[in-house]
C-alpha atoms as a PDB file:
ATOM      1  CA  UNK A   1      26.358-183.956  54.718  1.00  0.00           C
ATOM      2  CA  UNK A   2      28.377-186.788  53.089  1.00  0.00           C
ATOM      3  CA  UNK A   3      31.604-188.594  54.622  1.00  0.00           C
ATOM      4  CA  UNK A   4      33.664-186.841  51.776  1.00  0.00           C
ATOM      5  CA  UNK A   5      31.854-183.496  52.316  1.00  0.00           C
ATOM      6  CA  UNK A   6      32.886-183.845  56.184  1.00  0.00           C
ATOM      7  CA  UNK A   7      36.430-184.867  55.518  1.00  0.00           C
ATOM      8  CA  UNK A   8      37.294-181.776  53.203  1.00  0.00           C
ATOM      9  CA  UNK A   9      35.306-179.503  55.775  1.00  0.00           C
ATOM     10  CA  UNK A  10      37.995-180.705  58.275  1.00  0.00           C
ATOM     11  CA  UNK A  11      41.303-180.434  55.976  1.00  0.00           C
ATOM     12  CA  UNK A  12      40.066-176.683  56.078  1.00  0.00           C
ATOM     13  CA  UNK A  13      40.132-176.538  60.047  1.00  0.00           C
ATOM     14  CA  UNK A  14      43.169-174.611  62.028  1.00  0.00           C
ATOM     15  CA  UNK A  15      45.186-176.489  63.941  1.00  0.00           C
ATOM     16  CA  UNK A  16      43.661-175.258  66.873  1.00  0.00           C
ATOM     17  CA  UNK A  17      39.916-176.049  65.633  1.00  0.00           C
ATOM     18  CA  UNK A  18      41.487-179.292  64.986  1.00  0.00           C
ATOM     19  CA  UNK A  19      42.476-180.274  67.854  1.00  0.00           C
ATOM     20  CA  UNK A  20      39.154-179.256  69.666  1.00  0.00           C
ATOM     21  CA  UNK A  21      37.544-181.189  67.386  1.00  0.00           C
ATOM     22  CA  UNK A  22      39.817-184.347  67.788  1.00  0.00           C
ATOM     23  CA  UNK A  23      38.871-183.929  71.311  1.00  0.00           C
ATOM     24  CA  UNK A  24      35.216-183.536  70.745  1.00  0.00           C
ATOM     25  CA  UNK A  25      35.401-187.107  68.535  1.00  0.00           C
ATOM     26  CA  UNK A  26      37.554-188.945  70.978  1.00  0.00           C
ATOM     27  CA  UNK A  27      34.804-188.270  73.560  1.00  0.00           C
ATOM     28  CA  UNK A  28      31.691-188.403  71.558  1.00  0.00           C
ATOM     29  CA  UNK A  29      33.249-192.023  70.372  1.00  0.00           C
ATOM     30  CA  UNK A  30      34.166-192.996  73.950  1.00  0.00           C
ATOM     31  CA  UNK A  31      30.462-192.042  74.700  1.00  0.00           C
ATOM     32  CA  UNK A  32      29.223-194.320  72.170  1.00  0.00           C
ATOM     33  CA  UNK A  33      31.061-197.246  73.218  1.00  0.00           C
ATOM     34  CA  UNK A  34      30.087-196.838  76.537  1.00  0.00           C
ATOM     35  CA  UNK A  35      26.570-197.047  75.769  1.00  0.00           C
ATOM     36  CA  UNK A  36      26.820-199.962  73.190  1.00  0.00           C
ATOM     37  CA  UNK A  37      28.524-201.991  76.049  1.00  0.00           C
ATOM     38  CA  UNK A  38      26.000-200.722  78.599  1.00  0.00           C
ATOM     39  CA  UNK A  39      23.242-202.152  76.116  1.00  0.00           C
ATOM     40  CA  UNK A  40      24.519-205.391  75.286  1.00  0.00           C
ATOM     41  CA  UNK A  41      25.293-205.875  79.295  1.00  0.00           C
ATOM     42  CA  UNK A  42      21.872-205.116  79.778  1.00  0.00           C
ATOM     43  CA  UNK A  43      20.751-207.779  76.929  1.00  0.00           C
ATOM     44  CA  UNK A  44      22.826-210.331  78.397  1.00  0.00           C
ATOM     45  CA  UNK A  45      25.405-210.112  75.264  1.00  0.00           C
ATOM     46  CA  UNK A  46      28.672-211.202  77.373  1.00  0.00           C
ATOM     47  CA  UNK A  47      26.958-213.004  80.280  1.00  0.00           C
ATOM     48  CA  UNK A  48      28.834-216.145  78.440  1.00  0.00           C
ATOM     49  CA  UNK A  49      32.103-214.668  78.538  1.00  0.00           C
ATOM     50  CA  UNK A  50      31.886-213.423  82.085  1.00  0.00           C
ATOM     51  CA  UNK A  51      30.470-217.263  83.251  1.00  0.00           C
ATOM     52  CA  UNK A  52      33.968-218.302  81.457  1.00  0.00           C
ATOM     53  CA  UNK A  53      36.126-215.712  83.365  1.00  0.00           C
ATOM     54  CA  UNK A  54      35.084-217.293  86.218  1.00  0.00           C
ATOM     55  CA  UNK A  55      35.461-220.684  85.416  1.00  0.00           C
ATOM     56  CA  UNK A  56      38.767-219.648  84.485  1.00  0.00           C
ATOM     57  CA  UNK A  57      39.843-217.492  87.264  1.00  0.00           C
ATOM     58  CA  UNK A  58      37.920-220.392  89.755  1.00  0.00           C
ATOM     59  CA  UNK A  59      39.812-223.067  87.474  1.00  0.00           C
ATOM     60  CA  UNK A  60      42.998-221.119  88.506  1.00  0.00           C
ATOM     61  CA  UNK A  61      44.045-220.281  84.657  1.00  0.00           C
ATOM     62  CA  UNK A  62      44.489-216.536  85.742  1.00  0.00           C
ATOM     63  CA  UNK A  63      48.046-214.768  86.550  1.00  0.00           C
ATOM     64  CA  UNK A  64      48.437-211.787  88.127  1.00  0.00           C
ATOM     65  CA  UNK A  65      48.866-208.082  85.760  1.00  0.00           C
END
């Protein structure tokens, strides 16, 4: 199924369908994210930026949320 078929398959949902859907995304996308992040932990992908978050909080260039 194509992008455009999917879109005009869901401009003929009911509001109700709809909204489970939009549900069923939000998750299925949080999902994804979560294991992209989990991956590029794993392959050392933000080791940098963590080593600069604490030379930043050690450095004392943090404040408080």
């Amino acid at each position: 199924m194509s992008l455009a078929e999917l879109e005009k398959e869901v401009t003929k949902l009911s509001r109700g369908e709809l909204s489970a859907f939009t549900r069923w995304l939000d998750d299925y996308s949080a999902s994804a994210w979560d294991e992209q992040l989990e991956h590029d932990v794993a392959a050392g992908k933000l080791d940098q930026l963590a080593k600069q978050a604490d030379a930043d909080f050690e450095a004392g260039r943090c404040t408080e949320l």
